[in-house]
N, C-alpha and C. Protein backbone atom coordinates (compact mmCIF):
# COMPACT_ATOMS: atom_id res chain seq x y z
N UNK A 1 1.28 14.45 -49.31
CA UNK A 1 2.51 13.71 -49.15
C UNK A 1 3.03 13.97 -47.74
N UNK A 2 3.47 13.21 -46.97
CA UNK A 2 3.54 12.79 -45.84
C UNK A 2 5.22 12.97 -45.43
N UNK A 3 5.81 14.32 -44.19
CA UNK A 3 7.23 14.16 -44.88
C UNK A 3 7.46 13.00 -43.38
N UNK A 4 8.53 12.80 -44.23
CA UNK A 4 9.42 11.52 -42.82
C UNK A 4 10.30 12.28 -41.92
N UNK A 5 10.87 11.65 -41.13
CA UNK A 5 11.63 11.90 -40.27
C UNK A 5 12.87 11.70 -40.39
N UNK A 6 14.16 12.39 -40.89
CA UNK A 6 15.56 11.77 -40.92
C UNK A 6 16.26 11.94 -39.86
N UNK A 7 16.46 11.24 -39.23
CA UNK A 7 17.56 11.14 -37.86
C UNK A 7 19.45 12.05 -38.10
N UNK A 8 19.47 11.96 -39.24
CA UNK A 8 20.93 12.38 -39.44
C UNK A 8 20.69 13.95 -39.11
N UNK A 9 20.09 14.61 -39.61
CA UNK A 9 19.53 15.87 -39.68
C UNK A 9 19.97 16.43 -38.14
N UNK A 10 19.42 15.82 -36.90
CA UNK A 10 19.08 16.45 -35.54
C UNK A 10 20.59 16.26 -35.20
N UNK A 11 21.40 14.63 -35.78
CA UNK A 11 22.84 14.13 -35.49
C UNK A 11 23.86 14.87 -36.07
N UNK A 12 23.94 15.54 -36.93
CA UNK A 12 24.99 16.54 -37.31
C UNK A 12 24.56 17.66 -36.79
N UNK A 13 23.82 18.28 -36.46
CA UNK A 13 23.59 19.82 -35.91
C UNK A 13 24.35 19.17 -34.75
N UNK A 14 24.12 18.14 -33.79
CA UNK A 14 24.61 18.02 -32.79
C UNK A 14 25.97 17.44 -32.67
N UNK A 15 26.35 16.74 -33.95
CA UNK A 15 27.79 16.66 -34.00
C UNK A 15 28.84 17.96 -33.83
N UNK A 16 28.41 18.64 -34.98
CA UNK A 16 28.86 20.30 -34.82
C UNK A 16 29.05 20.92 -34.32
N UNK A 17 27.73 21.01 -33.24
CA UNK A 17 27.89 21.76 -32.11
C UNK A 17 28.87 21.27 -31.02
N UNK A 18 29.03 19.89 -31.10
CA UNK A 18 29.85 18.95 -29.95
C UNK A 18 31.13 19.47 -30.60
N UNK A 19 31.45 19.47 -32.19
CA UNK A 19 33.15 19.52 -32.54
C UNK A 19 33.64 21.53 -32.07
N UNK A 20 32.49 22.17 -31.78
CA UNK A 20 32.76 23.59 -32.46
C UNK A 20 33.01 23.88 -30.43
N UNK A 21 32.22 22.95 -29.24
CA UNK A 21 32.25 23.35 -28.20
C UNK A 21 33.47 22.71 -27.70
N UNK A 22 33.62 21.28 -28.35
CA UNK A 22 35.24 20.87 -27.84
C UNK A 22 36.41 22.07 -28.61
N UNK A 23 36.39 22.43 -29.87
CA UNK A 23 37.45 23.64 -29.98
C UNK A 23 37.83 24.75 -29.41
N UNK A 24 36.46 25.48 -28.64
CA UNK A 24 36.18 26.49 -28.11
C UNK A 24 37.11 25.94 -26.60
N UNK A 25 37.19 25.03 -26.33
CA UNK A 25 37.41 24.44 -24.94
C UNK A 25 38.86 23.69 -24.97
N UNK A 26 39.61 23.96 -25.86
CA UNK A 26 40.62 23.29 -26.29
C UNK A 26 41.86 24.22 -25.64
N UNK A 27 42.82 23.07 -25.47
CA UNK A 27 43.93 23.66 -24.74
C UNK A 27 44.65 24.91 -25.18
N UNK A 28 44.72 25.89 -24.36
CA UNK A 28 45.98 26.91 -24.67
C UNK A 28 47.04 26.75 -24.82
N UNK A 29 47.97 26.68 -25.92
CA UNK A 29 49.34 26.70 -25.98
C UNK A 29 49.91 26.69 -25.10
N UNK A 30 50.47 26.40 -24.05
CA UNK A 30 51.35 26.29 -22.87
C UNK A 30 52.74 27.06 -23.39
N UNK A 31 53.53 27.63 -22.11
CA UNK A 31 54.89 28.04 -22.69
C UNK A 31 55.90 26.84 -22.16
N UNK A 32 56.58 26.11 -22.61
CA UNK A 32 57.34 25.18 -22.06
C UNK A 32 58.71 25.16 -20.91
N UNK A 33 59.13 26.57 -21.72
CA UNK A 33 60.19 26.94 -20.99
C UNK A 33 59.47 27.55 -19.35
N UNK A 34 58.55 27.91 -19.25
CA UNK A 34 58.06 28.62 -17.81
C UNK A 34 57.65 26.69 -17.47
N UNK A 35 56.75 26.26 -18.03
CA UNK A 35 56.20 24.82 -17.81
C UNK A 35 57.89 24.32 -16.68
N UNK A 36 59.07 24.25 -17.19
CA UNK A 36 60.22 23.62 -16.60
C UNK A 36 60.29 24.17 -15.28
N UNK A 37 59.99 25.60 -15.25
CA UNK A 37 60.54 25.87 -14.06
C UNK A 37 59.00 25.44 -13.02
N UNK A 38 58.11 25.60 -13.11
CA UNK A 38 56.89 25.41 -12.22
C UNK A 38 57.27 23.41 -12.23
N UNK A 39 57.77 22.52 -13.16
CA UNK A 39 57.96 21.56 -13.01
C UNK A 39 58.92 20.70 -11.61
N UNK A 40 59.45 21.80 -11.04
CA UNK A 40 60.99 21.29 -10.12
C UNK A 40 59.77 20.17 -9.11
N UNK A 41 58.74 20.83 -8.35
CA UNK A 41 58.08 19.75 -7.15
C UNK A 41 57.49 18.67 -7.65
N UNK A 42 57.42 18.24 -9.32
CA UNK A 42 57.09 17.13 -9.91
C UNK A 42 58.36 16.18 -9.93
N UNK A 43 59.19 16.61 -9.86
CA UNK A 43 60.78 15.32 -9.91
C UNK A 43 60.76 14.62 -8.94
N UNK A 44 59.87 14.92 -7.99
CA UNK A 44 60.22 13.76 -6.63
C UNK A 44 59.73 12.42 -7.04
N UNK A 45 58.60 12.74 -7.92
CA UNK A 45 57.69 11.33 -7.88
C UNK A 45 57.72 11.34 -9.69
N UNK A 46 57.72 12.47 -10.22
CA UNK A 46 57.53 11.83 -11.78
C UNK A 46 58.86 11.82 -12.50
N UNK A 47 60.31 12.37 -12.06
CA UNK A 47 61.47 12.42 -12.20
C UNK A 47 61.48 13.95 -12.98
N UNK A 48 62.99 14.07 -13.12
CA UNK A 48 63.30 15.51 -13.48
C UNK A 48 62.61 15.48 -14.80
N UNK A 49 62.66 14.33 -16.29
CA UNK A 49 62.59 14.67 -17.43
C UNK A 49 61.16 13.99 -17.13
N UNK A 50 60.58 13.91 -16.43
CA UNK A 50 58.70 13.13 -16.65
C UNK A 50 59.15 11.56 -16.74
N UNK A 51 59.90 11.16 -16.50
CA UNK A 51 60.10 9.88 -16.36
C UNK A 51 60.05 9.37 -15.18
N UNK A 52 59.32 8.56 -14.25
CA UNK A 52 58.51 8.35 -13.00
C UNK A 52 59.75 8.26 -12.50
N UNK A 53 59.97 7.70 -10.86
CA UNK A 53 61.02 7.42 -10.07
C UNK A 53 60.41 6.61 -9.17
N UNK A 54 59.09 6.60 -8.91
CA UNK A 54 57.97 6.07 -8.25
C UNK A 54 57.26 4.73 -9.16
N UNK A 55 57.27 3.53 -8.95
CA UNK A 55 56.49 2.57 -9.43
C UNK A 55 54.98 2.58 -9.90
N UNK A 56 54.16 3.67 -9.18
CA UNK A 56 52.86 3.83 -8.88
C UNK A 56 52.88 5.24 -9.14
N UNK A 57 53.44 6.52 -9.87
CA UNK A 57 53.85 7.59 -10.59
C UNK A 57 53.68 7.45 -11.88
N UNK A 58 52.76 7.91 -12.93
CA UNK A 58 52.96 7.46 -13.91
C UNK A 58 53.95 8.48 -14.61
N UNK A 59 54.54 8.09 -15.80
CA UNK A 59 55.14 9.14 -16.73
C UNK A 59 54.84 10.02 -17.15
N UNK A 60 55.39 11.25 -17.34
CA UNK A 60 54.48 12.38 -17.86
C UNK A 60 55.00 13.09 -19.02
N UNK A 61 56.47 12.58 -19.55
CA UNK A 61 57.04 12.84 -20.72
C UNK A 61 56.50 12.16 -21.87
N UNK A 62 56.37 13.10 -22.93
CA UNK A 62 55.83 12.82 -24.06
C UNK A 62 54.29 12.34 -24.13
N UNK A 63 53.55 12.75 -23.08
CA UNK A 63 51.97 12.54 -22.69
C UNK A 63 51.40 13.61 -23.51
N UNK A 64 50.43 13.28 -24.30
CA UNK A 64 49.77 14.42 -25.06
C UNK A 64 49.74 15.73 -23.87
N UNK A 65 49.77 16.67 -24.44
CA UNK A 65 49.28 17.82 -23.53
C UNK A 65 48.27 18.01 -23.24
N UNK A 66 46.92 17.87 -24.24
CA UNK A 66 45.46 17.47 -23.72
C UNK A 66 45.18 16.53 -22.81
N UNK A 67 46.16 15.59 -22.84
CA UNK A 67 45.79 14.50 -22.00
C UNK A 67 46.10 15.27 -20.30
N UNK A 68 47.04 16.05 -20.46
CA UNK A 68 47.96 16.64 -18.81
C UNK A 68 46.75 17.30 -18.58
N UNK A 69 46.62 18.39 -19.52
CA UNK A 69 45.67 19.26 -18.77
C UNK A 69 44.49 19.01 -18.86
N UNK A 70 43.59 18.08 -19.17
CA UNK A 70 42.30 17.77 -18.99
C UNK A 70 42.58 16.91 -16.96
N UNK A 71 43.45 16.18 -16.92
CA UNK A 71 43.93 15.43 -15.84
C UNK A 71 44.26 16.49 -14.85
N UNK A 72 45.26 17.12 -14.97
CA UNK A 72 45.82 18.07 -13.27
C UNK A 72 44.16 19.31 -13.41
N UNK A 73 43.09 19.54 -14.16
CA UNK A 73 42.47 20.11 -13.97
C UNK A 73 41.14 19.61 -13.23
N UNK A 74 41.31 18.12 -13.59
CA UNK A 74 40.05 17.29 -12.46
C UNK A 74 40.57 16.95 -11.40
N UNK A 75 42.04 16.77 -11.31
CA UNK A 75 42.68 16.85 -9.95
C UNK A 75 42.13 18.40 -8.62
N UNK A 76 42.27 19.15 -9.85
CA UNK A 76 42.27 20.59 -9.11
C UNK A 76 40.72 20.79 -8.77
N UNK A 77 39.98 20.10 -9.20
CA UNK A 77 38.52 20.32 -9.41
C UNK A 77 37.87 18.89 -8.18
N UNK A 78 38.60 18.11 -8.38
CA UNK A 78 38.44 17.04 -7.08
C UNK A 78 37.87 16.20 -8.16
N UNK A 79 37.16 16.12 -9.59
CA UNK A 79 37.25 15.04 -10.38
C UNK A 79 37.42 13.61 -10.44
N UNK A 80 38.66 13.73 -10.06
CA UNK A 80 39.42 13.39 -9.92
C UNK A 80 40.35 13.20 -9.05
N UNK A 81 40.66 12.31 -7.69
CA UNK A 81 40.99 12.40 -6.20
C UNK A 81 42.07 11.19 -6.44
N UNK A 82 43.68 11.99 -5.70
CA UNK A 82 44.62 11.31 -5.19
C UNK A 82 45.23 11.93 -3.99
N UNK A 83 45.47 11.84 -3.00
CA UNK A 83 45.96 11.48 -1.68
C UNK A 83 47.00 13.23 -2.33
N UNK A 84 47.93 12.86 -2.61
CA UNK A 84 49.08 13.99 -3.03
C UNK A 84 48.39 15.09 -4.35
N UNK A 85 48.22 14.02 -5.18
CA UNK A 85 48.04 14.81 -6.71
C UNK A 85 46.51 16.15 -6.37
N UNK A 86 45.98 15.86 -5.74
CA UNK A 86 44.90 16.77 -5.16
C UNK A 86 45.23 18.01 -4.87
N UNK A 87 46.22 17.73 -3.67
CA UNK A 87 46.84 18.79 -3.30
C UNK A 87 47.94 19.38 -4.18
N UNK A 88 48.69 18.66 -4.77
CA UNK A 88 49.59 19.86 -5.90
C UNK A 88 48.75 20.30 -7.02
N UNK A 89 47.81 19.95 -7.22
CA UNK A 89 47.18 20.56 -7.96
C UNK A 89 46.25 21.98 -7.96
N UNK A 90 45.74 21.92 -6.56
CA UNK A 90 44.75 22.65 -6.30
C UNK A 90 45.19 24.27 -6.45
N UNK A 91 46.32 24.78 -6.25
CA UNK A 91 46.55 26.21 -6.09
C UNK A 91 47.42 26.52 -7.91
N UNK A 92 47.48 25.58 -8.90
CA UNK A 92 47.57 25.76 -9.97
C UNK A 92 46.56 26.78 -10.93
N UNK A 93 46.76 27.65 -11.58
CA UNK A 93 46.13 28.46 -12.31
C UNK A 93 45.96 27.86 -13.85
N UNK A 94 45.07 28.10 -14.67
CA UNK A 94 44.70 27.24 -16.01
C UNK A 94 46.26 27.48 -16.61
N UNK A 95 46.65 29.06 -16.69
CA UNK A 95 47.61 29.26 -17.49
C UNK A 95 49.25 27.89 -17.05
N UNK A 96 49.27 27.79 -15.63
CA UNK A 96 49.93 27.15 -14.83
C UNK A 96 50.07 25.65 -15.57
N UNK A 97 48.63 25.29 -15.43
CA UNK A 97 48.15 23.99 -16.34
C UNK A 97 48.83 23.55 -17.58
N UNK A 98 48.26 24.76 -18.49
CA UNK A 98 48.76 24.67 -19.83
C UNK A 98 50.04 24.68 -20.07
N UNK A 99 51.13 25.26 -18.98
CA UNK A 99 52.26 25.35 -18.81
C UNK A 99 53.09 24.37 -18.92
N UNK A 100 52.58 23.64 -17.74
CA UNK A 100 52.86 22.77 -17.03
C UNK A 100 52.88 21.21 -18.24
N UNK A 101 51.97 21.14 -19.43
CA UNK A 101 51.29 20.24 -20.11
C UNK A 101 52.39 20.91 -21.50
N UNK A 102 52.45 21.61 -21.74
CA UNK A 102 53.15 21.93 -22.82
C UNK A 102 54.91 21.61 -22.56
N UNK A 103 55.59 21.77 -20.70
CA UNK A 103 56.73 21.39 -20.41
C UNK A 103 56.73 19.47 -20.66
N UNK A 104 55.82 18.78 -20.30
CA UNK A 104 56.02 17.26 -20.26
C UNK A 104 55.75 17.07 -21.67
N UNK A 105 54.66 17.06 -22.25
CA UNK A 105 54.71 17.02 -23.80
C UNK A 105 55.48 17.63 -24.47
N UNK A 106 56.22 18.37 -24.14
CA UNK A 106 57.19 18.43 -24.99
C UNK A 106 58.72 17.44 -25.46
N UNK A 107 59.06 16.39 -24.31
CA UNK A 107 59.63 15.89 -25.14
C UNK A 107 59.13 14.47 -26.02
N UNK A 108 60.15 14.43 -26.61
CA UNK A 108 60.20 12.94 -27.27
C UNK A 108 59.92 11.97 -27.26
N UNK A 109 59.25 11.07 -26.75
CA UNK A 109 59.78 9.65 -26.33
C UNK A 109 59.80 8.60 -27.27
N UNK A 110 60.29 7.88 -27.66
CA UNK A 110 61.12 6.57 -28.10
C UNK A 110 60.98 5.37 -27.96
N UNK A 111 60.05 4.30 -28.96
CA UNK A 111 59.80 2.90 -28.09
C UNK A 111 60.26 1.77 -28.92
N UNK A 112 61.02 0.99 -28.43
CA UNK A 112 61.28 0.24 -29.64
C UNK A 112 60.62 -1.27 -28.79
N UNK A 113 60.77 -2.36 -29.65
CA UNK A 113 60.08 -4.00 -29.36
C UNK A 113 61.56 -4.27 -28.36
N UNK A 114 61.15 -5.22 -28.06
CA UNK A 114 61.79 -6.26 -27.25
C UNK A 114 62.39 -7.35 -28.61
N UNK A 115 64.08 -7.17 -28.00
CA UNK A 115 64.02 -8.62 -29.00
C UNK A 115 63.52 -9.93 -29.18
């Protein structure tokens, strides 16, 4: 008897390993309250509460925190290349990061329709 080949078999070992290396790699809790104060040289362009002031600034309130720190870390890494954002990024520390991602995600934001 002749065995076959099941494809799922090789696809979940490698699912697993993909869900168990993204956890391992998953954001650190950020402290929010330190996140505010390392936040002051972000108000020029993303506003005091993460709400842009700049047209071409995007928002950074209520942005997942995975989303911040996967982003200011390819900034810091060159990944990822902007003219300014390069440079504020680059002398940031991971903990800085996570900081920094746990202060903008932390608040609220609010969307309602258009009448």
């Amino acid at each position: 008897m002749s065995q076959s080949f099941d494809w799922r078999t090789p696809f979940w070992g490698f699912a697993s390993g993909l869900v168990m290396a993204l956890a391992s790699s998953a954001v650190q809790a950020g402290d929010a309250k330190v996140g505010q104060a390392l936040a002051a040289p972000c108000a020029l362009c993303h506003g005091v509460n993460g709400i842009s002031t700049l047209a071409e600034a995007p928002n950074l309130a209520g942005q997942p925190e995975i989303y911040l720190v996967e982003q200011l870390r390819n900034y810091r890494s060159g990944k990822r290349s902007h003219d300014v954002m390069s440079v504020m990024a680059k002398p940031l520390s991971d903990a800085d990061i996570d900081n920094l991602a746990a202060w903008f995600g932390s608040f609220q934001i609010q969307v309602t329709r258009p009448n």
